[in-house]
C-alpha atoms as a PDB file:
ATOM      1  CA  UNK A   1    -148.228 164.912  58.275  1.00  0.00           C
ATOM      2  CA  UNK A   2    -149.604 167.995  56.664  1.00  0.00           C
ATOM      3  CA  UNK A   3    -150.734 171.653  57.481  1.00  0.00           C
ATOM      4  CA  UNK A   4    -154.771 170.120  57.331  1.00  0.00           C
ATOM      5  CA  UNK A   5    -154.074 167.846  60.031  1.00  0.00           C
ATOM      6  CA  UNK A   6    -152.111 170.705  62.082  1.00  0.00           C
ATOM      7  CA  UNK A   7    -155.000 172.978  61.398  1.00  0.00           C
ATOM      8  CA  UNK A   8    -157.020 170.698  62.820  1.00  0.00           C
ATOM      9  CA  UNK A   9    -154.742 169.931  65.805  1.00  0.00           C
ATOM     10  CA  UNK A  10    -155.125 174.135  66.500  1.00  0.00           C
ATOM     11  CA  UNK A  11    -158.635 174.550  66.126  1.00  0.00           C
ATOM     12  CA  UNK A  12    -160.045 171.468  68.409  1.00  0.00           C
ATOM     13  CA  UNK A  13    -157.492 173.395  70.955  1.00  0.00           C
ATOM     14  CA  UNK A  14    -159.466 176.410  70.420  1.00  0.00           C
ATOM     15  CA  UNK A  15    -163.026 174.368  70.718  1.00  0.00           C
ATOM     16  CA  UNK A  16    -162.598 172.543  73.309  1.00  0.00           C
ATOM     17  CA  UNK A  17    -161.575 169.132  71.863  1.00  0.00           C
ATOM     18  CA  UNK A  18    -165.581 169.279  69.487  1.00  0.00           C
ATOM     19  CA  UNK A  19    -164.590 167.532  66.191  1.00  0.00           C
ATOM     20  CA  UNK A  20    -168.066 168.722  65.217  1.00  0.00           C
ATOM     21  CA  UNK A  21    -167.215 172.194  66.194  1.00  0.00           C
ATOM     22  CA  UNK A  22    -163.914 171.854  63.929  1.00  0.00           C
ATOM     23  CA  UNK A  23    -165.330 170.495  60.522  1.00  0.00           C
ATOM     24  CA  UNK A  24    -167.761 173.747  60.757  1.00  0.00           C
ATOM     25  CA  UNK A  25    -165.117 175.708  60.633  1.00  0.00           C
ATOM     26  CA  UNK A  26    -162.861 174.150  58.193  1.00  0.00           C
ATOM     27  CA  UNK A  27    -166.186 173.469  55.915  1.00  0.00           C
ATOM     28  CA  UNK A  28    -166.050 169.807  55.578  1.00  0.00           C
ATOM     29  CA  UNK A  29    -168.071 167.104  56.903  1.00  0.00           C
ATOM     30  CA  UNK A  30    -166.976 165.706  60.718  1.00  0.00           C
ATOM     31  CA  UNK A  31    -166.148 161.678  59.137  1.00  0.00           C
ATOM     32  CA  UNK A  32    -163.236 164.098  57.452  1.00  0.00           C
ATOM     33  CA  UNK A  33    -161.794 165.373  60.560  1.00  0.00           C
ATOM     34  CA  UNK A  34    -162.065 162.691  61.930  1.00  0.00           C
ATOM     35  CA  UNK A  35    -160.181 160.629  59.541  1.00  0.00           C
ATOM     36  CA  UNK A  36    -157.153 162.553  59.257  1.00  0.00           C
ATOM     37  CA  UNK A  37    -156.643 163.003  62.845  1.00  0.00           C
ATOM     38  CA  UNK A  38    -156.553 159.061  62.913  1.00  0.00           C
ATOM     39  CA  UNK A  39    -153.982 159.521  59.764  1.00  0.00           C
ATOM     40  CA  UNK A  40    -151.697 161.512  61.894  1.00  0.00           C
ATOM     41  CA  UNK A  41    -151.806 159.393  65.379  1.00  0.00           C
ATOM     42  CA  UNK A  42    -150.892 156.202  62.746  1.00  0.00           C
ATOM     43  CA  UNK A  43    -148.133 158.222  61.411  1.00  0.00           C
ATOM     44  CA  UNK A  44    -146.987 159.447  64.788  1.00  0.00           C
ATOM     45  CA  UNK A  45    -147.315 155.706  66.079  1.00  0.00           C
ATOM     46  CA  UNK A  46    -149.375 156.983  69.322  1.00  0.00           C
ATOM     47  CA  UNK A  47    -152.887 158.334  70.387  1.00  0.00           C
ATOM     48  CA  UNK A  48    -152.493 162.138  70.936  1.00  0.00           C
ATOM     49  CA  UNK A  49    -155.747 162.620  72.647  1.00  0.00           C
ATOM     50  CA  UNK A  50    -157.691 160.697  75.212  1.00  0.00           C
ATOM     51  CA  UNK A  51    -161.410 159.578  73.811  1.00  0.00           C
ATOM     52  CA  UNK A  52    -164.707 158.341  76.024  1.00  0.00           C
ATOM     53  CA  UNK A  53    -166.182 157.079  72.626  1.00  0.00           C
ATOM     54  CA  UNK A  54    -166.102 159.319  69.495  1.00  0.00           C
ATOM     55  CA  UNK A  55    -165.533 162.099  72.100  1.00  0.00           C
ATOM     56  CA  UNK A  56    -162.404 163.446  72.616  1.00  0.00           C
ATOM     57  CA  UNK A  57    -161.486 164.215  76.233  1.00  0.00           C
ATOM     58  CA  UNK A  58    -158.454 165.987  75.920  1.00  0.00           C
ATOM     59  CA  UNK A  59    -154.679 165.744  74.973  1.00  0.00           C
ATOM     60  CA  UNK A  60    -152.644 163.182  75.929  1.00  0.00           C
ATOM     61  CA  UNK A  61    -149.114 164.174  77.510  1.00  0.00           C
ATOM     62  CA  UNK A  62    -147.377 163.667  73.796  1.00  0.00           C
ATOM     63  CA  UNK A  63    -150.726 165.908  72.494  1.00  0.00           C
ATOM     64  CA  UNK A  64    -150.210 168.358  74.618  1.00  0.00           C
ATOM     65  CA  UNK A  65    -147.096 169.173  74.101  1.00  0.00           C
ATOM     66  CA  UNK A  66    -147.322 168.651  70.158  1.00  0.00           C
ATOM     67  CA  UNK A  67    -150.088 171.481  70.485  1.00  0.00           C
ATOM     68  CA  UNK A  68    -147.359 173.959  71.914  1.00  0.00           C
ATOM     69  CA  UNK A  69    -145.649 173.568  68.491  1.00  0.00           C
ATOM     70  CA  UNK A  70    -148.595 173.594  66.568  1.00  0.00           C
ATOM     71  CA  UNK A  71    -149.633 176.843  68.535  1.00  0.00           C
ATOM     72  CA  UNK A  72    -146.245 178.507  67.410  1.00  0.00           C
ATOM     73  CA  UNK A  73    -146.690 177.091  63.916  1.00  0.00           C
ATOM     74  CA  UNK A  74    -150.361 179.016  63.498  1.00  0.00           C
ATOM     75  CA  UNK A  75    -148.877 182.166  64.778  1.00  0.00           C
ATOM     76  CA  UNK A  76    -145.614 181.395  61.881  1.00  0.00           C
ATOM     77  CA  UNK A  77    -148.449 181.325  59.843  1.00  0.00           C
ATOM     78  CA  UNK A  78    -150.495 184.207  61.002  1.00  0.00           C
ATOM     79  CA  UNK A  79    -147.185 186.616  60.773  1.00  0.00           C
ATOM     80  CA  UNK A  80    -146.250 184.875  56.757  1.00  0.00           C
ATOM     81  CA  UNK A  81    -149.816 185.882  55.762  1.00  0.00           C
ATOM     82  CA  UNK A  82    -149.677 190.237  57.866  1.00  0.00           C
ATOM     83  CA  UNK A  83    -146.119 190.282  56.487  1.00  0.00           C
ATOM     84  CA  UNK A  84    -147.293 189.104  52.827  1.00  0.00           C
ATOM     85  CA  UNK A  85    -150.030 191.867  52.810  1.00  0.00           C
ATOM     86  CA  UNK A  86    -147.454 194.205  54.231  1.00  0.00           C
ATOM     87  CA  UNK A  87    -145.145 194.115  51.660  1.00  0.00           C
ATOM     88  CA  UNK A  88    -147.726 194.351  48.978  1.00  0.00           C
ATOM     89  CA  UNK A  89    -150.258 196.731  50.226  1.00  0.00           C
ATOM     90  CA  UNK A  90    -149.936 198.618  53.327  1.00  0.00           C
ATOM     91  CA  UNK A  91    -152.595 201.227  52.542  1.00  0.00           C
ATOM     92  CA  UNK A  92    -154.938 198.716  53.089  1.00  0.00           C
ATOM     93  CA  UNK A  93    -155.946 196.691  56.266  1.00  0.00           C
ATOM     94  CA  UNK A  94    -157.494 196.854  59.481  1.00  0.00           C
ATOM     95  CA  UNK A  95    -156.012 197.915  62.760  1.00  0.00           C
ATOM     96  CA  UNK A  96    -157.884 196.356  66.238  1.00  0.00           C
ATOM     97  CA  UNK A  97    -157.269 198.614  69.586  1.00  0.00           C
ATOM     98  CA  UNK A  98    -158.727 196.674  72.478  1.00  0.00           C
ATOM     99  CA  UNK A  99    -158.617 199.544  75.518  1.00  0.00           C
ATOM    100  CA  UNK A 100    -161.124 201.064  77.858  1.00  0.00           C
ATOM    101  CA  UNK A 101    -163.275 203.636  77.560  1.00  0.00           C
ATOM    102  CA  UNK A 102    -161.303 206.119  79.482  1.00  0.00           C
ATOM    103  CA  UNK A 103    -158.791 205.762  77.211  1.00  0.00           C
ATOM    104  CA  UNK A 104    -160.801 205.242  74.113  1.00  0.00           C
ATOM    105  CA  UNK A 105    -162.266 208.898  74.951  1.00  0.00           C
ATOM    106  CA  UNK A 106    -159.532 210.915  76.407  1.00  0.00           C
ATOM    107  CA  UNK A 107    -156.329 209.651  75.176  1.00  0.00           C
ATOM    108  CA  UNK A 108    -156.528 207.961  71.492  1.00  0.00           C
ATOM    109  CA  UNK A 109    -157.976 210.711  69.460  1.00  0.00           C
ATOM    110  CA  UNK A 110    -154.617 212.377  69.254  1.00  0.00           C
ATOM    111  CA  UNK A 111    -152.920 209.806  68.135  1.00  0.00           C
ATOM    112  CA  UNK A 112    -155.528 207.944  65.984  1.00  0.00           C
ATOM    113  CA  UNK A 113    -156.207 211.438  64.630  1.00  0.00           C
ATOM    114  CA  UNK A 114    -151.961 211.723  63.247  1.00  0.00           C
ATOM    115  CA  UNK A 115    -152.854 207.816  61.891  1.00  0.00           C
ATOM    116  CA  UNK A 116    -155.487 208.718  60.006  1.00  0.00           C
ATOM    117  CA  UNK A 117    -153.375 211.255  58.300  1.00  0.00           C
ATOM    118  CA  UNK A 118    -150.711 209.215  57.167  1.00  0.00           C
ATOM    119  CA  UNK A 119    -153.337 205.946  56.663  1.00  0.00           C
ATOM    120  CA  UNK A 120    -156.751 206.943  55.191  1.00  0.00           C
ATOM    121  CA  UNK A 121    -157.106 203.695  53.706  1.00  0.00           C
ATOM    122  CA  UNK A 122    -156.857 201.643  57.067  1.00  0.00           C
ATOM    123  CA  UNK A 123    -159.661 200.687  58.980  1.00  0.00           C
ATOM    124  CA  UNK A 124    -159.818 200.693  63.158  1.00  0.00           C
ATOM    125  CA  UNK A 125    -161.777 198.911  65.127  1.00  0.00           C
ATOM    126  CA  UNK A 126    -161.799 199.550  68.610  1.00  0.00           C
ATOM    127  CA  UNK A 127    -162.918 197.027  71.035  1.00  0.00           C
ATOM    128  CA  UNK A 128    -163.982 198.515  74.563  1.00  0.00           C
ATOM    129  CA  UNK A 129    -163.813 196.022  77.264  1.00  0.00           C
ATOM    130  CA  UNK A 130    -162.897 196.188  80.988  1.00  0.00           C
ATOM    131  CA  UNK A 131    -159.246 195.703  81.849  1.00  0.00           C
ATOM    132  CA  UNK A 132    -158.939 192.091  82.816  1.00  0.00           C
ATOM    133  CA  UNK A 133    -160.816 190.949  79.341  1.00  0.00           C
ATOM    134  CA  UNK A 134    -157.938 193.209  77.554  1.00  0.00           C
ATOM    135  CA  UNK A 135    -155.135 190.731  77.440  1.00  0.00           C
ATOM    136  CA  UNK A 136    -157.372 188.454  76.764  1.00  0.00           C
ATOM    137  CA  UNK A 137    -158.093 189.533  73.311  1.00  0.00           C
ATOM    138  CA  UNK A 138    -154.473 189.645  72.565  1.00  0.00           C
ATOM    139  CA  UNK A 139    -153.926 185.819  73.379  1.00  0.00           C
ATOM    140  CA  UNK A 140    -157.010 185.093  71.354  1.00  0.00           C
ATOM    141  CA  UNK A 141    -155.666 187.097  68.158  1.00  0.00           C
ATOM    142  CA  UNK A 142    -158.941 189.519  68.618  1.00  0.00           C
ATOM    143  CA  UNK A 143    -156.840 192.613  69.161  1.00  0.00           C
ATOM    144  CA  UNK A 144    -153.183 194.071  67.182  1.00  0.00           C
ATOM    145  CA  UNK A 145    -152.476 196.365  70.480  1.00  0.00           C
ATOM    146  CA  UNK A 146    -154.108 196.229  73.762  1.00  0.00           C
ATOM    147  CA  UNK A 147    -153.727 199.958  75.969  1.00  0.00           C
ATOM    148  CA  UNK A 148    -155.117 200.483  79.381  1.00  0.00           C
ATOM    149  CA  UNK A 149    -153.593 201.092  82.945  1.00  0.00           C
ATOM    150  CA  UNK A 150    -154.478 198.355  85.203  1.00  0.00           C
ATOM    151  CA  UNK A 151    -153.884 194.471  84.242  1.00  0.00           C
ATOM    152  CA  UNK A 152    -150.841 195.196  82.421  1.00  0.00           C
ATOM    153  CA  UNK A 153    -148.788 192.636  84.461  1.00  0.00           C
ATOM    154  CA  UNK A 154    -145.555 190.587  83.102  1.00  0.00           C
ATOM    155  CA  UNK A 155    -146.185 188.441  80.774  1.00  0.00           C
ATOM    156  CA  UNK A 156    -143.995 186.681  78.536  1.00  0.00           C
ATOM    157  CA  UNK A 157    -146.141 186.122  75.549  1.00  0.00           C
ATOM    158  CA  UNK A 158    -145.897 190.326  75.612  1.00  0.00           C
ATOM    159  CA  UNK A 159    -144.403 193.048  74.692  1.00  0.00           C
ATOM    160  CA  UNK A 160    -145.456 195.920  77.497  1.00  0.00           C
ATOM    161  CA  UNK A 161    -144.673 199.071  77.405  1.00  0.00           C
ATOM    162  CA  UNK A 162    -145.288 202.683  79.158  1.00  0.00           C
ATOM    163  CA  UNK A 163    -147.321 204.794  77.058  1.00  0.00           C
ATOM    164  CA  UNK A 164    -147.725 208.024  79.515  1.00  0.00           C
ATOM    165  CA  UNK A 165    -148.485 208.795  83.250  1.00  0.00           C
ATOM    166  CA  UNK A 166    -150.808 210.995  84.408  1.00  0.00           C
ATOM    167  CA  UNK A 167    -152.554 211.719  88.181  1.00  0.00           C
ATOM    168  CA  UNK A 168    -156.119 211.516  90.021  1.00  0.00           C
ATOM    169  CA  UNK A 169    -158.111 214.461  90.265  1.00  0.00           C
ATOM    170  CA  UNK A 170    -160.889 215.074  92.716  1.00  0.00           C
ATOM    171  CA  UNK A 171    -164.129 217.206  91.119  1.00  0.00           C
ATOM    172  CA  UNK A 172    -166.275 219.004  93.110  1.00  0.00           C
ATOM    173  CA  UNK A 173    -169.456 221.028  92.210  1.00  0.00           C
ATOM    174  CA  UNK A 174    -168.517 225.302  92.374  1.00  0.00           C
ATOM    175  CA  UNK A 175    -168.633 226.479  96.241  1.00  0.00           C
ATOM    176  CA  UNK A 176    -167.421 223.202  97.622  1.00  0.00           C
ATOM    177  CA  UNK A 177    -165.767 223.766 100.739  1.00  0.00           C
ATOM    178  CA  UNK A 178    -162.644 221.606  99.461  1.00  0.00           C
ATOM    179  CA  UNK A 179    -161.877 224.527  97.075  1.00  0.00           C
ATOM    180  CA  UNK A 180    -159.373 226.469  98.978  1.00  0.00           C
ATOM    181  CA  UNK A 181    -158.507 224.217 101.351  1.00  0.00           C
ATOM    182  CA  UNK A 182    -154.573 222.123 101.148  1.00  0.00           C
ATOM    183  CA  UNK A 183    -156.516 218.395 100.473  1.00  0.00           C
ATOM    184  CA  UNK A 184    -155.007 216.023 102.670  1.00  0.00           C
ATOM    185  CA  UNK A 185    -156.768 212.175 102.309  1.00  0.00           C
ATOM    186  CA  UNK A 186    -158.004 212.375 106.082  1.00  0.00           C
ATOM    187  CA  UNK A 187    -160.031 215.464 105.325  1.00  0.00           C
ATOM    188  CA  UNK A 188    -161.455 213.622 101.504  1.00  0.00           C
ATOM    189  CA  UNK A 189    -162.342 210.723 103.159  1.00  0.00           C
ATOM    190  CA  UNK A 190    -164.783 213.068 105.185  1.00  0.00           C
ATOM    191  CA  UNK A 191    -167.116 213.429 101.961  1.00  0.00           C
ATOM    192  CA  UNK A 192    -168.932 210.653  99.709  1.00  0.00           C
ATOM    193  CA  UNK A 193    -166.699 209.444  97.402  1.00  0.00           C
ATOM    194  CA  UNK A 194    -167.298 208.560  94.155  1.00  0.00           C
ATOM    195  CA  UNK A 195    -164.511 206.853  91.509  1.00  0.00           C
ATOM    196  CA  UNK A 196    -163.777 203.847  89.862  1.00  0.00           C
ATOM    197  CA  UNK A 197    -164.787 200.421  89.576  1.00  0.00           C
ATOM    198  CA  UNK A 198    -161.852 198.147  91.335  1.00  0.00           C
ATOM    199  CA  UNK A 199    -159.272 196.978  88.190  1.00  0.00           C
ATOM    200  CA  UNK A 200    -160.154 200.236  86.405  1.00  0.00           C
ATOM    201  CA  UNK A 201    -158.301 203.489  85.644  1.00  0.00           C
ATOM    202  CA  UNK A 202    -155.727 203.205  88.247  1.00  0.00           C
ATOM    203  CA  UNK A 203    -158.525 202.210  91.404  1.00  0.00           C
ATOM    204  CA  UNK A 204    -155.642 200.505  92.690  1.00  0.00           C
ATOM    205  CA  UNK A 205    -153.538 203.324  93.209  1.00  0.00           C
ATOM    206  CA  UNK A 206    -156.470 205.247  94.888  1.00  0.00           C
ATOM    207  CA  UNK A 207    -156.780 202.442  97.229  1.00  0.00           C
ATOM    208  CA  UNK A 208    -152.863 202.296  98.042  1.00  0.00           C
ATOM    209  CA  UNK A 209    -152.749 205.990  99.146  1.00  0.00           C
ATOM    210  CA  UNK A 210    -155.875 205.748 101.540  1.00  0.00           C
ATOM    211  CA  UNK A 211    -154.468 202.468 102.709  1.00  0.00           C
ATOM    212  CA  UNK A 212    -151.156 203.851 103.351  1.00  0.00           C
ATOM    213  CA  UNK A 213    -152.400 206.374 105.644  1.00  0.00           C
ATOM    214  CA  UNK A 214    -154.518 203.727 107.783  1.00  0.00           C
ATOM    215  CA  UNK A 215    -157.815 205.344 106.058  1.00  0.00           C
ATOM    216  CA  UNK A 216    -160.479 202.748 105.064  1.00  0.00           C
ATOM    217  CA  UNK A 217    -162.040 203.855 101.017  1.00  0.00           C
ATOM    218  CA  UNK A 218    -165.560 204.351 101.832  1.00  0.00           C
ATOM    219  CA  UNK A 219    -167.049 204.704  97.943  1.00  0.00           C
ATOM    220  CA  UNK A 220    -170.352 205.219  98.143  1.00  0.00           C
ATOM    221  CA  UNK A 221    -170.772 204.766  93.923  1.00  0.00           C
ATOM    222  CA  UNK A 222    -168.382 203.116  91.858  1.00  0.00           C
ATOM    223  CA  UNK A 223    -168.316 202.915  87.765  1.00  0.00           C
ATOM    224  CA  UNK A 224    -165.953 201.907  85.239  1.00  0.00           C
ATOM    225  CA  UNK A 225    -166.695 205.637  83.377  1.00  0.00           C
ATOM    226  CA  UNK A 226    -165.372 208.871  84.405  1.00  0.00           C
ATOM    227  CA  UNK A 227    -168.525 210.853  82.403  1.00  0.00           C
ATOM    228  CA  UNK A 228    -170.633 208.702  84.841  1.00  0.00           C
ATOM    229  CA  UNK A 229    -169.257 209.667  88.140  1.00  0.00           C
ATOM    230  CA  UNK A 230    -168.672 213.692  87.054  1.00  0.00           C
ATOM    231  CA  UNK A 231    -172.607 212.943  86.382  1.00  0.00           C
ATOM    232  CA  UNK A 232    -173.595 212.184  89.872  1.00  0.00           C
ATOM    233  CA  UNK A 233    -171.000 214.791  91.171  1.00  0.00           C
ATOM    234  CA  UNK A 234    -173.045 217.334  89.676  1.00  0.00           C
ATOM    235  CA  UNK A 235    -176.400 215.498  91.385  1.00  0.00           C
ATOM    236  CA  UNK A 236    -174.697 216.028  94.784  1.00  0.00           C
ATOM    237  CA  UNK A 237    -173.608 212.420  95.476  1.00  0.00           C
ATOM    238  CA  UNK A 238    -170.104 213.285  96.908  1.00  0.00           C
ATOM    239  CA  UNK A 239    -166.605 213.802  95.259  1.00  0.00           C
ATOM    240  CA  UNK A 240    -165.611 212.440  92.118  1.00  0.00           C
ATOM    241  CA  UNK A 241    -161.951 211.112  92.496  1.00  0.00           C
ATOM    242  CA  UNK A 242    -160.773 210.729  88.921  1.00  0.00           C
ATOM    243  CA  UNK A 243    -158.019 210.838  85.631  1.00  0.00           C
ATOM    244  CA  UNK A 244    -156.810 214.279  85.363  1.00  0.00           C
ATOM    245  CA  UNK A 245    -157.259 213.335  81.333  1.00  0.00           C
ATOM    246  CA  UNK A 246    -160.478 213.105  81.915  1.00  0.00           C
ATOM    247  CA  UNK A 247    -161.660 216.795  82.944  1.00  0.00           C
ATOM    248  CA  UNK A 248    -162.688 218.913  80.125  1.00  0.00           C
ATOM    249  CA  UNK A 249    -162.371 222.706  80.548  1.00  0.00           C
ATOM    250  CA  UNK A 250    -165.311 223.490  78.313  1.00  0.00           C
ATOM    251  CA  UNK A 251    -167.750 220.864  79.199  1.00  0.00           C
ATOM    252  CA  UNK A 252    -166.517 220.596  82.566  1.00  0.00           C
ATOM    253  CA  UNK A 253    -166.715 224.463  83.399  1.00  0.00           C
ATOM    254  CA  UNK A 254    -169.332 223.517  85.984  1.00  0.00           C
ATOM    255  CA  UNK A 255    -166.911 221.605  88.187  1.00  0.00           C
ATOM    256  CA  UNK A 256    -163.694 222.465  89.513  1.00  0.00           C
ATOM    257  CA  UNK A 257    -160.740 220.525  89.607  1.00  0.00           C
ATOM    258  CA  UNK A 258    -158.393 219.965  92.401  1.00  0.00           C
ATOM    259  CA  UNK A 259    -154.872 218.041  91.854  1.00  0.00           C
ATOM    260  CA  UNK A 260    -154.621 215.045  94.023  1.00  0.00           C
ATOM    261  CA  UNK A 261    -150.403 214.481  92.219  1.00  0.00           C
ATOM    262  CA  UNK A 262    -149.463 214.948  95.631  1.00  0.00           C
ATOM    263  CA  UNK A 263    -151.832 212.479  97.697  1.00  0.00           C
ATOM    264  CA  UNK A 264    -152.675 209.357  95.480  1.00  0.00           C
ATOM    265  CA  UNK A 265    -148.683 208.057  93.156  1.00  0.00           C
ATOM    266  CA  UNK A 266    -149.127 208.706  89.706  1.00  0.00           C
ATOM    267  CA  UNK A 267    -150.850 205.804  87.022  1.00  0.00           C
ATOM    268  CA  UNK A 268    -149.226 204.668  84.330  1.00  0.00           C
ATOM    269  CA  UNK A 269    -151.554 203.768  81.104  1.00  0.00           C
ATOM    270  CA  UNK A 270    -149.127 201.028  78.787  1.00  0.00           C
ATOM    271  CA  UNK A 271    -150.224 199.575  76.009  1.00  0.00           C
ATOM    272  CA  UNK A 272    -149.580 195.947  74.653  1.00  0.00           C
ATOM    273  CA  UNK A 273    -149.255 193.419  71.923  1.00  0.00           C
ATOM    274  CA  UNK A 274    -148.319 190.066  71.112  1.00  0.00           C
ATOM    275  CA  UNK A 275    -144.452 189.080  71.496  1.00  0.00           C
ATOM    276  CA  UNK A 276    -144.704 186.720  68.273  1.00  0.00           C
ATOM    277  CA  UNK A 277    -146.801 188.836  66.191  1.00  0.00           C
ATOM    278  CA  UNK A 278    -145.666 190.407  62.941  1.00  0.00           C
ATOM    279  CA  UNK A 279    -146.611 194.210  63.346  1.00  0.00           C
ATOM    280  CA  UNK A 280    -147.509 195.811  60.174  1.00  0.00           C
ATOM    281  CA  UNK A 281    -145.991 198.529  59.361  1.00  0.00           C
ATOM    282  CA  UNK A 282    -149.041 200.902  60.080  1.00  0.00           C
ATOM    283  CA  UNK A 283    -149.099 199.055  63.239  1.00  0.00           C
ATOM    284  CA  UNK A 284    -145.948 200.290  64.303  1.00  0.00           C
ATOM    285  CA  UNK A 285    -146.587 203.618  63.229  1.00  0.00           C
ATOM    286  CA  UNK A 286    -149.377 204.137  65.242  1.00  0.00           C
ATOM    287  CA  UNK A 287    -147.152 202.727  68.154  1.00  0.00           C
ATOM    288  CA  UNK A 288    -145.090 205.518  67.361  1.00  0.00           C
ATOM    289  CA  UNK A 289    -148.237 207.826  67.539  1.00  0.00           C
ATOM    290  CA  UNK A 290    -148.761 206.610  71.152  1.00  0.00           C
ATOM    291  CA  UNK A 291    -145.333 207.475  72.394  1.00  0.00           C
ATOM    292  CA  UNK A 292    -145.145 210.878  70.862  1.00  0.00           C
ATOM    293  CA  UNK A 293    -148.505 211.776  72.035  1.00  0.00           C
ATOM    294  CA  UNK A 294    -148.042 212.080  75.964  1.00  0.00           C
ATOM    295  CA  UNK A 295    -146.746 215.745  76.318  1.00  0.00           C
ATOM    296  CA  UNK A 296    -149.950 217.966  75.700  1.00  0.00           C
ATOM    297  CA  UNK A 297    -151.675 219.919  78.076  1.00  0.00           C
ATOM    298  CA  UNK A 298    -154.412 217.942  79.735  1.00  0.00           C
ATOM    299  CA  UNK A 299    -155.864 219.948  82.113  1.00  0.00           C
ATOM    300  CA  UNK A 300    -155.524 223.612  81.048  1.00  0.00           C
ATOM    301  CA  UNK A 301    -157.095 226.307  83.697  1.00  0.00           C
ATOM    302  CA  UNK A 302    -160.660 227.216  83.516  1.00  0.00           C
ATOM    303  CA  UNK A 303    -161.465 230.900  83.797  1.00  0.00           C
ATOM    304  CA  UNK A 304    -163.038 229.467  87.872  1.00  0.00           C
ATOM    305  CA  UNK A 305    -159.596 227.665  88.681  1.00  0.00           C
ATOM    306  CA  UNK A 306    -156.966 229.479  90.563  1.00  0.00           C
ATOM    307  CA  UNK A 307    -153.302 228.990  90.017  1.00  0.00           C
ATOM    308  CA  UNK A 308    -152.738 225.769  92.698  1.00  0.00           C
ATOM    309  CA  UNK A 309    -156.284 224.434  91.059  1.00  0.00           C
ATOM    310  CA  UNK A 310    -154.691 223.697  88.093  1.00  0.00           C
ATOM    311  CA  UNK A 311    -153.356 219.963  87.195  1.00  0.00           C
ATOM    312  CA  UNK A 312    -150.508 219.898  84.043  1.00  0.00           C
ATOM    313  CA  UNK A 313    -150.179 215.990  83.188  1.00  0.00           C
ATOM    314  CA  UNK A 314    -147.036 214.523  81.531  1.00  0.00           C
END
């Protein structure tokens, strides 16, 4: 047995058992790939996948459980290759943040600002994607660190951890008749709402405050973007329910904001990466960057905002 023939075991994994698919991307014709999957069944003494034909169906019971190992041995070699370029230049390399926009816009330009600093030389690429699709692109070795609130559920493949918390907001247009008023949900869910798309920026937390109080959500506009829902606030569409992050004193002046910390249980945005994984060591310094970078003052107060108006975020 060889690494070829393992390689090969890994990628028809990845392609869905198409030999045809595999030679492409090992550059060699399919008869190849063929052949020394046949060399490795002979040597093993047993088919390892089922076959209708040429095709291959799928593993056999031995396959399938020679692909765990195989899986572990790609990641071996995945972590020889980040630790080799490590150790011998670690000024150089690129860095892939899978998160959501929210995030991507409100929270990581502190700390990929401080990373910059220390590693000019690194390039970041920063994949936006909804919350469900961001573990995904962990798994599929498309992302170093995955950050975002919701989806972050156990997983053992993972290493999850909190990054910060923070607290809804609602945003009404100046001369609202909320401003003033204690909020309580029963006298919110009187006005148009408008927040988040369900699975993003802590929707579920919204929904577990209103539900705890017997009061059914009515949103009457949903997006995955808080710049989109402050936009139809200011059209006169209803209240905009959310991240305190997300309000902007300057370009926000328009709106006030009113803090819900005492209505909806705080969010918690955690970010993510793979448990096996080698971390570089500018990947673990930005890491660092996203632990340090929690205790700034999110939502200072606008010159419109009274003192109860304003919303401090830890």
């Amino acid at each position: 047995m060889n690494l070829n023939q393992l390689e090969i075991m890994y990628l028809l994994q990845k392609t869905g058992y198409n030999l045809s698919k595999v030679a492409a991307k090992m550059n060699v014709v399919q008869s190849a790939v063929s052949r020394q999957l046949i060399m490795l069944e002979d040597e093993i003494g047993t088919p390892l996948f089922e076959r209708h034909g040429k095709r291959l169906l799928g593993p056999t019971p031995l396959g399938a459980r020679i692909l765990e190992e195989v899986t572990f041995l790609n990641q071996a070699k995945r972590n020889i290759r980040a630790l080799a370029d490590d150790f011998l230049d670690n000024r150089n390399g690129m860095l892939h943040i899978a998160t959501t926009h929210t995030q991507a816009k409100y929270f990581l330009p502190t700390p990929i600002s401080r990373f910059r600093e220390k590693y000019p030389g690194i390039k970041i690429y920063i994949e936006q994607s909804s919350p469900g699709n961001l573990i995904n692109l962990l798994h599929h070795h498309k992302a170093d660190i995955a950050i975002c609130t919701e989806s972050m559920n156990d997983d053992e493949k993972l290493v999850i951890k909190p990054c910060y918390q923070w607290h809804h907001i609602v945003v009404v247009p100046k001369g609202h008749p909320l401003i003033g008023e204690d909020i309580t949900l029963e006298r919110l869910a009187t006005f148009p709402i408008l927040t988040y798309s369900q699975g993003f920026t802590g929707r579920s937390n919204i929904e577990k405050a209103f539900d705890n109080k017997g009061i059914e959500l009515d949103v009457t506009l949903a997006a995955a973007d808080s710049d989109v829902i402050k936009t139809y606030v200011r059209l006169g569409f209803g209240v905009g329910i959310i991240a305190g992050t997300s309000y902007e004193p300057v370009i926000d002046a328009d709106l006030v904001a009113l803090d819900l910390a005492h209505l909806i249980p705080p969010s918690t945005t955690k970010f993510a990466y793979l448990k096996q994984s080698y971390l570089p060591s500018y990947a673990r310094y930005f890491v660092e960057q996203l632990q340090t970078s929690i205790k700034r003052d999110l939502f200072p107060c606008g010159e419109s905002a009274s003192k109860d108006q304003c919303l401090l975020t830890h």
